[in-house]
N, C-alpha and C. Protein backbone atom coordinates (compact mmCIF):
# COMPACT_ATOMS: atom_id res chain seq x y z
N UNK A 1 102.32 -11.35 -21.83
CA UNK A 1 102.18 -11.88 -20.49
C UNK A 1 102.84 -10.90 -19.53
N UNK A 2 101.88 -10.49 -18.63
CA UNK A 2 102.53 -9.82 -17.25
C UNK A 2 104.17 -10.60 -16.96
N UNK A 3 104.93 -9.12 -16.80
CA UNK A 3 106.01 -10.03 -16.40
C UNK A 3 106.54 -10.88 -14.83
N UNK A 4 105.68 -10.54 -14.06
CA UNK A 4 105.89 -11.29 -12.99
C UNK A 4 105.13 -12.61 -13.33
N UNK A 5 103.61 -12.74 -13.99
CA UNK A 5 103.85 -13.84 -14.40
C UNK A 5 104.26 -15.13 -15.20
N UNK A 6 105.08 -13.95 -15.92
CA UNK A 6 106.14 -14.70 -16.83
C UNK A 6 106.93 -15.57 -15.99
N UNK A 7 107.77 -14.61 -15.17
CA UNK A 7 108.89 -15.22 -14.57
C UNK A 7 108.23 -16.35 -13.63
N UNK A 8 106.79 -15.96 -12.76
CA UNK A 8 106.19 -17.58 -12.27
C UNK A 8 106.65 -18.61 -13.15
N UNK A 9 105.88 -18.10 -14.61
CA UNK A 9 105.96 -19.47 -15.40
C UNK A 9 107.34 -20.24 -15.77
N UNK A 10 108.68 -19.41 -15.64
CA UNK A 10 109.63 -19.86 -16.46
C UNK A 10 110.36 -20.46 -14.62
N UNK A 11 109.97 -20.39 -13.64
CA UNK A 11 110.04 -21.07 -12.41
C UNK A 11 109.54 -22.72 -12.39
N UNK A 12 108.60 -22.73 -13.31
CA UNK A 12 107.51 -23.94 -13.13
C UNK A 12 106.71 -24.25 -12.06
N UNK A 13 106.16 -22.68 -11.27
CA UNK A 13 105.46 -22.06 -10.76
C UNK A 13 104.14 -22.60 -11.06
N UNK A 14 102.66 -23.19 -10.76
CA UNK A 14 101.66 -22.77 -11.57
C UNK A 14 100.75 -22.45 -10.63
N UNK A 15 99.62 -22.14 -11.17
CA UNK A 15 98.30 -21.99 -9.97
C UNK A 15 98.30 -21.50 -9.08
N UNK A 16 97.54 -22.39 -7.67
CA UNK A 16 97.61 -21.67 -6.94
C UNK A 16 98.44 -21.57 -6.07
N UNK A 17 99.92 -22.57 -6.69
CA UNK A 17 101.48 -22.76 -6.38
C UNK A 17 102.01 -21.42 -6.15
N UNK A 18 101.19 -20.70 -7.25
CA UNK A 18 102.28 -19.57 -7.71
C UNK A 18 101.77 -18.48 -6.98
N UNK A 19 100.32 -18.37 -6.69
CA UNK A 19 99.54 -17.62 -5.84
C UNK A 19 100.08 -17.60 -3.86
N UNK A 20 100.30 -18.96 -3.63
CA UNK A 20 101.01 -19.13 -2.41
C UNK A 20 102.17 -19.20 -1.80
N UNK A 21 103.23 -19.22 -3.18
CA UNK A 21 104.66 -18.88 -2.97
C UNK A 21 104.77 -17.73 -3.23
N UNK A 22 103.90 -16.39 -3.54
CA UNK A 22 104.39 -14.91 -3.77
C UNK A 22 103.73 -14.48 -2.63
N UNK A 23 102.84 -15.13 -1.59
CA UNK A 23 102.82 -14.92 -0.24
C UNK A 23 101.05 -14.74 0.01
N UNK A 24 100.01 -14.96 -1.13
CA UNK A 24 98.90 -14.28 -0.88
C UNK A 24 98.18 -15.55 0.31
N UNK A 25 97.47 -14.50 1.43
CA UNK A 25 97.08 -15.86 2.27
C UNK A 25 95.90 -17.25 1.46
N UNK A 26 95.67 -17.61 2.23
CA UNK A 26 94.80 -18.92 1.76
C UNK A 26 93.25 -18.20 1.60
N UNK A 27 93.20 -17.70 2.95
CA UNK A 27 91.81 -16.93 3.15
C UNK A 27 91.48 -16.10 1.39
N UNK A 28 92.73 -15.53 1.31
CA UNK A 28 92.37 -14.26 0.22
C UNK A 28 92.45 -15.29 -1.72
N UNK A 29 93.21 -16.55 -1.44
CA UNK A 29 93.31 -17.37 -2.46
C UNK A 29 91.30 -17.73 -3.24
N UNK A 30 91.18 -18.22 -2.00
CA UNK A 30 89.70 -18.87 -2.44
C UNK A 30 88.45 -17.84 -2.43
N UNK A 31 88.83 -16.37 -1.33
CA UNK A 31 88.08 -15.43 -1.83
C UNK A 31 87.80 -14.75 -3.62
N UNK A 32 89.49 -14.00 -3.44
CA UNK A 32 89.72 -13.02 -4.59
C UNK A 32 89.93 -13.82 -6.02
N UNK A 33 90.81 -14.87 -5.83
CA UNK A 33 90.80 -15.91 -7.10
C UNK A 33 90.15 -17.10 -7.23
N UNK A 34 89.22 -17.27 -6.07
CA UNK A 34 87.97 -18.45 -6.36
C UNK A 34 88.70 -19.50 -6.77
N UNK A 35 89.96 -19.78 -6.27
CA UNK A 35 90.43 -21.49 -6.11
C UNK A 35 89.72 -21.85 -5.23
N UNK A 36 89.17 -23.51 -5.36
CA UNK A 36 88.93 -24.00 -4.61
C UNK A 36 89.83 -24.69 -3.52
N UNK A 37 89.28 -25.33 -2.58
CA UNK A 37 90.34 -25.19 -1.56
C UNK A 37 91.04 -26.38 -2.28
N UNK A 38 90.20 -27.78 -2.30
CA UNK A 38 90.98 -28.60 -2.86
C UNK A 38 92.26 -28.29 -3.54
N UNK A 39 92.66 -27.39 -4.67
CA UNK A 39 93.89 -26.98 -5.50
C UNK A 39 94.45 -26.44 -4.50
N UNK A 40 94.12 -25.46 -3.38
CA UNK A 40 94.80 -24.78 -2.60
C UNK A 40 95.76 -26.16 -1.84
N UNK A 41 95.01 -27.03 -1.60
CA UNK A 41 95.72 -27.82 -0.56
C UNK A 41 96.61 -28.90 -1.91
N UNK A 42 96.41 -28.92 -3.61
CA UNK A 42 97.31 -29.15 -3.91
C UNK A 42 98.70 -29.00 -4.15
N UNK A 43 98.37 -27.55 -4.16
CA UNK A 43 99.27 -26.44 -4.47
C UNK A 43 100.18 -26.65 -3.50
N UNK A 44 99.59 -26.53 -1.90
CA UNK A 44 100.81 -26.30 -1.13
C UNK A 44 101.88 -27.88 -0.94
N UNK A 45 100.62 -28.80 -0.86
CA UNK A 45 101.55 -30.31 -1.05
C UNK A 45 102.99 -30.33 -2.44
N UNK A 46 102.42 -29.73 -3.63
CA UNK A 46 103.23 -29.77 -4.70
C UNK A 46 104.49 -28.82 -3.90
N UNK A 47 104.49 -27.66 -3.76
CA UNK A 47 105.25 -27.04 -2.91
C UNK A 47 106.07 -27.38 -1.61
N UNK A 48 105.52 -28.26 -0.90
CA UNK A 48 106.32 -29.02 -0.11
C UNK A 48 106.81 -29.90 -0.84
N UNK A 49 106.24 -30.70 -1.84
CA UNK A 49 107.27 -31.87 -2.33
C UNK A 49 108.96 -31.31 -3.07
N UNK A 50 108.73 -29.75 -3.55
CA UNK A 50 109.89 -29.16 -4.19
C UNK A 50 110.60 -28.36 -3.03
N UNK A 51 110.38 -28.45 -1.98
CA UNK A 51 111.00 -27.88 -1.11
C UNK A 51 110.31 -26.75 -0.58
N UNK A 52 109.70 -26.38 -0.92
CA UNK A 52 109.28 -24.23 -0.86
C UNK A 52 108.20 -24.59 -0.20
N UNK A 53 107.55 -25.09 0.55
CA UNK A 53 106.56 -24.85 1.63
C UNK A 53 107.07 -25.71 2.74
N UNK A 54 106.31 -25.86 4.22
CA UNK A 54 106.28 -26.97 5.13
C UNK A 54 105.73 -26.56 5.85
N UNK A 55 104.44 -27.83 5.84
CA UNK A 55 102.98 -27.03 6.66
C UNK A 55 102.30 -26.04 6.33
N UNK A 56 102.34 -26.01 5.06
CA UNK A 56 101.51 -24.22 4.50
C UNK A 56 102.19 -23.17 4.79
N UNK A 57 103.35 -23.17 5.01
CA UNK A 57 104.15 -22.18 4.89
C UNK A 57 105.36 -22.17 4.33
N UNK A 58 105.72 -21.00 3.46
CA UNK A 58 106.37 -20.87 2.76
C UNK A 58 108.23 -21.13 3.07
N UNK A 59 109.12 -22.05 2.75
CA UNK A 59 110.64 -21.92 3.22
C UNK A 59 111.53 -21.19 3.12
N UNK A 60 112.56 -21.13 3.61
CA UNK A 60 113.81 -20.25 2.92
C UNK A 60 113.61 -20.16 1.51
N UNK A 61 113.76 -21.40 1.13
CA UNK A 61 113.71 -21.71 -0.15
C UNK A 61 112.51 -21.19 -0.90
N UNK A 62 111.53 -21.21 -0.63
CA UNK A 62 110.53 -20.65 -1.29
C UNK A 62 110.69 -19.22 -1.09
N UNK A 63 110.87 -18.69 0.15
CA UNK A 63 111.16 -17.23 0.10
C UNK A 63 112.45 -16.48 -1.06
N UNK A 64 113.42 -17.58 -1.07
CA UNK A 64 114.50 -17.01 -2.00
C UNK A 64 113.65 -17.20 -3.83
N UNK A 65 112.86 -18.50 -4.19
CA UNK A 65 112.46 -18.28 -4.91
C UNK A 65 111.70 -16.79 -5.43
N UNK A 66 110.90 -16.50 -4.03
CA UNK A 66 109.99 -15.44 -4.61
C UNK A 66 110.71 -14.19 -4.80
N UNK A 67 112.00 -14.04 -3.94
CA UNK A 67 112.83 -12.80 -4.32
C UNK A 67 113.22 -12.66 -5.93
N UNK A 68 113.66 -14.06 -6.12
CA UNK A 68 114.14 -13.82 -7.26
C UNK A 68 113.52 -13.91 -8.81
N UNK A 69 111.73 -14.22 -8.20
CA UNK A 69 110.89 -13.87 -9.01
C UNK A 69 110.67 -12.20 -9.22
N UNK A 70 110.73 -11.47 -7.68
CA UNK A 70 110.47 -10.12 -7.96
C UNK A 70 111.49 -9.42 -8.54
N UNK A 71 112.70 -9.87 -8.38
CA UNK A 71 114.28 -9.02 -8.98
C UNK A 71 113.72 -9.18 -9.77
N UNK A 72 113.72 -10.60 -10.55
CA UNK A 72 113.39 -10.31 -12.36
C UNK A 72 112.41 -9.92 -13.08
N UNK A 73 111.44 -9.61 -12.37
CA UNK A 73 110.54 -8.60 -12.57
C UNK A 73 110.98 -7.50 -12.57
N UNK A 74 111.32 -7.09 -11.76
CA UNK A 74 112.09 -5.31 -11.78
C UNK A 74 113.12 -5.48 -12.72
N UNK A 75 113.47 -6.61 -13.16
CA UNK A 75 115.03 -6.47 -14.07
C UNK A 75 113.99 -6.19 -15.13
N UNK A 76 112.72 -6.51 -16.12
CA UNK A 76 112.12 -6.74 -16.95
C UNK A 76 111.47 -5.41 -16.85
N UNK A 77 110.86 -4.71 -16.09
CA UNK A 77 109.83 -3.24 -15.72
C UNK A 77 110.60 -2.01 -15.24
N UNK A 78 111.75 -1.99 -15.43
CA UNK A 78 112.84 -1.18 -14.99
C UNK A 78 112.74 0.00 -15.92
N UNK A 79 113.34 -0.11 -17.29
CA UNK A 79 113.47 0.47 -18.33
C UNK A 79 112.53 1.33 -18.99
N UNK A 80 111.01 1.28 -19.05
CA UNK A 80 110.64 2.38 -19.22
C UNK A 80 110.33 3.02 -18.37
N UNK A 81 110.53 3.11 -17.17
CA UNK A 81 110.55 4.01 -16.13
C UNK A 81 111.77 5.09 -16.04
N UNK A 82 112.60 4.06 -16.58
CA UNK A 82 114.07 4.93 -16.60
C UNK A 82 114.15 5.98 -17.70
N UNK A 83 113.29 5.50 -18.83
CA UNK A 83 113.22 6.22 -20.13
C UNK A 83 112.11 7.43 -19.85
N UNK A 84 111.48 7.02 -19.24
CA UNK A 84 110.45 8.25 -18.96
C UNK A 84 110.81 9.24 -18.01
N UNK A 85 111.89 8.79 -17.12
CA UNK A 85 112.39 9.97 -16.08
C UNK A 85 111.37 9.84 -14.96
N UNK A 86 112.08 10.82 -13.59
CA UNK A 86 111.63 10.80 -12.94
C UNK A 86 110.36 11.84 -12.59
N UNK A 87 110.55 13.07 -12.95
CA UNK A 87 109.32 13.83 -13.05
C UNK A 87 108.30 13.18 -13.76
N UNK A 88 108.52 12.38 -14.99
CA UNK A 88 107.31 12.09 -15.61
C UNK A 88 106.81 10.94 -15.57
N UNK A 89 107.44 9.90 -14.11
CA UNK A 89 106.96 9.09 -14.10
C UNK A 89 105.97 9.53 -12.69
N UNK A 90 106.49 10.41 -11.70
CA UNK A 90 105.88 10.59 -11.00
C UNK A 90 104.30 10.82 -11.13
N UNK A 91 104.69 12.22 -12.25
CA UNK A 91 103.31 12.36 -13.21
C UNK A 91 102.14 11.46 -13.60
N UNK A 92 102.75 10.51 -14.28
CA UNK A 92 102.08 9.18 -14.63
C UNK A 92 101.64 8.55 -13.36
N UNK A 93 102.52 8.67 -12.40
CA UNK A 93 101.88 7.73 -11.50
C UNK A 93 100.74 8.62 -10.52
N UNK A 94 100.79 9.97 -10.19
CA UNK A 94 99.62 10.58 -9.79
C UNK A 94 98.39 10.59 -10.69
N UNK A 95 98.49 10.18 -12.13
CA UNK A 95 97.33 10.15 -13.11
C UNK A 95 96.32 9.25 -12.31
N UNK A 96 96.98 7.82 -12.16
CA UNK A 96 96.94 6.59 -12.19
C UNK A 96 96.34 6.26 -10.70
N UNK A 97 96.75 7.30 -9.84
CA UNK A 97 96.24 6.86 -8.46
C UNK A 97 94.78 6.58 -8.03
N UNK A 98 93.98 7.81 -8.73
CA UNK A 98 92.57 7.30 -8.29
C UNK A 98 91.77 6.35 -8.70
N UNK A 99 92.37 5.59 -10.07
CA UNK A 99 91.69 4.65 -10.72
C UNK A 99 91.97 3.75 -9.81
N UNK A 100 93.61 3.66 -9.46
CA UNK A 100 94.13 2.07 -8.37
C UNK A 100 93.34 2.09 -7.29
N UNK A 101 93.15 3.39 -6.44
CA UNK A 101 92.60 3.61 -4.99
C UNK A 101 90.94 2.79 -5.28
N UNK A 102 90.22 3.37 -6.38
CA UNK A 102 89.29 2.49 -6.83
C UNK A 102 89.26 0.88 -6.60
N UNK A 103 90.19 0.59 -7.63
CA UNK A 103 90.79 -0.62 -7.59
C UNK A 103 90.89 -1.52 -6.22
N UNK A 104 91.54 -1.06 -5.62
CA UNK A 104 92.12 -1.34 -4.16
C UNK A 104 90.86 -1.50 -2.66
N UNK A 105 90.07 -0.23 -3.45
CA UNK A 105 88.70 -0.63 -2.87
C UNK A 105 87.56 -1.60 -2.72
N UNK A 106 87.67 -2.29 -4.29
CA UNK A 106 87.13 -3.61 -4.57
C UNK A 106 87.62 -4.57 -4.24
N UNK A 107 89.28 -4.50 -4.10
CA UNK A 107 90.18 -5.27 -3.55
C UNK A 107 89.86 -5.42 -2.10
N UNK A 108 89.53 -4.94 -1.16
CA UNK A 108 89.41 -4.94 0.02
C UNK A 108 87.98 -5.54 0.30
N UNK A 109 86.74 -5.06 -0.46
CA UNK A 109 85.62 -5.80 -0.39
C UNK A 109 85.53 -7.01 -0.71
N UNK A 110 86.13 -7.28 -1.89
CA UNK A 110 86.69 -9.19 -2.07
C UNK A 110 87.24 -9.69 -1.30
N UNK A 111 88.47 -9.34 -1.54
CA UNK A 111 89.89 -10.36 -0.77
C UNK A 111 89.97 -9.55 0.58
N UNK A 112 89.96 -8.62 1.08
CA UNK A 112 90.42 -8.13 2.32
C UNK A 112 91.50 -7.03 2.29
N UNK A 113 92.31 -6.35 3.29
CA UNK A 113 92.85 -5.47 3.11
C UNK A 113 94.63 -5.74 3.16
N UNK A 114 94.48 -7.25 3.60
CA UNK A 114 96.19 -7.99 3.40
C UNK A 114 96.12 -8.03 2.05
N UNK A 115 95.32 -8.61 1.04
CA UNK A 115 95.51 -8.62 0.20
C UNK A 115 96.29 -7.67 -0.87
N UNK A 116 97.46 -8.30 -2.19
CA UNK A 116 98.33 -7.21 -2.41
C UNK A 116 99.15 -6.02 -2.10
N UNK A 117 99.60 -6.02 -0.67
CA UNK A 117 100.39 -5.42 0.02
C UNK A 117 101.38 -4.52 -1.21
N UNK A 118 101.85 -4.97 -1.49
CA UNK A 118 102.76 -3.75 -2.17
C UNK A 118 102.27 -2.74 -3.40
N UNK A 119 100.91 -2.83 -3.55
CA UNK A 119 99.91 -1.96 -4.12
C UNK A 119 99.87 -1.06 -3.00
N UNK A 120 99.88 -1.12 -1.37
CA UNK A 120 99.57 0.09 -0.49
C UNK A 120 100.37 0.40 -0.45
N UNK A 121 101.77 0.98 -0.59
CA UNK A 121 102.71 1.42 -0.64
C UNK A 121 102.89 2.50 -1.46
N UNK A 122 102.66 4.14 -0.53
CA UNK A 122 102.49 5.17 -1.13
C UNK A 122 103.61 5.78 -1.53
N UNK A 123 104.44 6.27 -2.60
CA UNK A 123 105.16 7.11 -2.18
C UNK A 123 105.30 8.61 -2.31
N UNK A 124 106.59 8.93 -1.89
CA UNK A 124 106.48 11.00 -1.99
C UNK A 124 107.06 11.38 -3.07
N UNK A 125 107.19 12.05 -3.34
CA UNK A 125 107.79 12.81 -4.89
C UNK A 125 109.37 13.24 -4.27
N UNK A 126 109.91 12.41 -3.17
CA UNK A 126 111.01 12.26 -2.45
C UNK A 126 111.50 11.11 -2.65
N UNK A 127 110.63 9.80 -3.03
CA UNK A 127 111.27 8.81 -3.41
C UNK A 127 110.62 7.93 -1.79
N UNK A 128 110.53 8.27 -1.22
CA UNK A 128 110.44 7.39 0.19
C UNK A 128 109.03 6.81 0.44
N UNK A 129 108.84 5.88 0.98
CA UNK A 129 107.53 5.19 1.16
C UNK A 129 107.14 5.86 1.89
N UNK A 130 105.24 6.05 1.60
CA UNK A 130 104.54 5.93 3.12
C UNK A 130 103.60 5.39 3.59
N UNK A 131 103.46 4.80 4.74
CA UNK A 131 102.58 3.80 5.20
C UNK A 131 101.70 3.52 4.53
């Protein structure tokens, strides 16, 4: 299991709970993952009843949840990056770019171009993001 959606699951995260507390809009829910809206509008009720939404939007509380879904993700995807170094992850990750840019392209014809935000996030062989 992907580890971010591991850590959804060990949250008691599900669906399209878990789809709307890691921030993806509604629009891009019923496009890119073909929930129907009905679950969408269960999802966010279940989410308000635990605290982490109000009014379809996400709370403190839900926001601190999702941080600490992504830390433990990075606590879990950390290590072979570290083992591979930094030249050769860079490496790996210029392999990898034109297949994602692909990727990202279909992504945008489905869901739109909000969709998966931290997939656009380029960086330099400096370490620093760029737009």
């Amino acid at each position: 299991m992907e580890p971010l959606w591991l850590n959804i699951h060990e949250a008691s995260v599900k669906g399209a709970q878990a789809v709307s507390v890691t921030g993806i809009p509604t629009v891009a829910l019923r496009t890119a993952a073909r929930i129907a809206p009905e679950e969408i509008d269960a999802a966010w009720a279940s989410l308000s009843q635990r605290g982490l939404a109000e009014g379809r939007r996400v709370t403190e509380a839900g926001q601190a949840l999702r941080q600490r879904l992504e830390d433990d993700t990075d606590g879990r995807t950390t290590l072979p990056w570290q083992l591979l170094g930094i030249e050769e992850s860079i490496r790996f990750a210029e392999r990898l770019e034109p297949a994602c840019e692909l990727l990202l392209t279909r992504v945008d014809e489905t869901a739109g171009p909000n969709y998966q935000p931290a997939s656009r996030v380029r960086r330099t062989t400096t370490g620093s993001a760029d737009g």
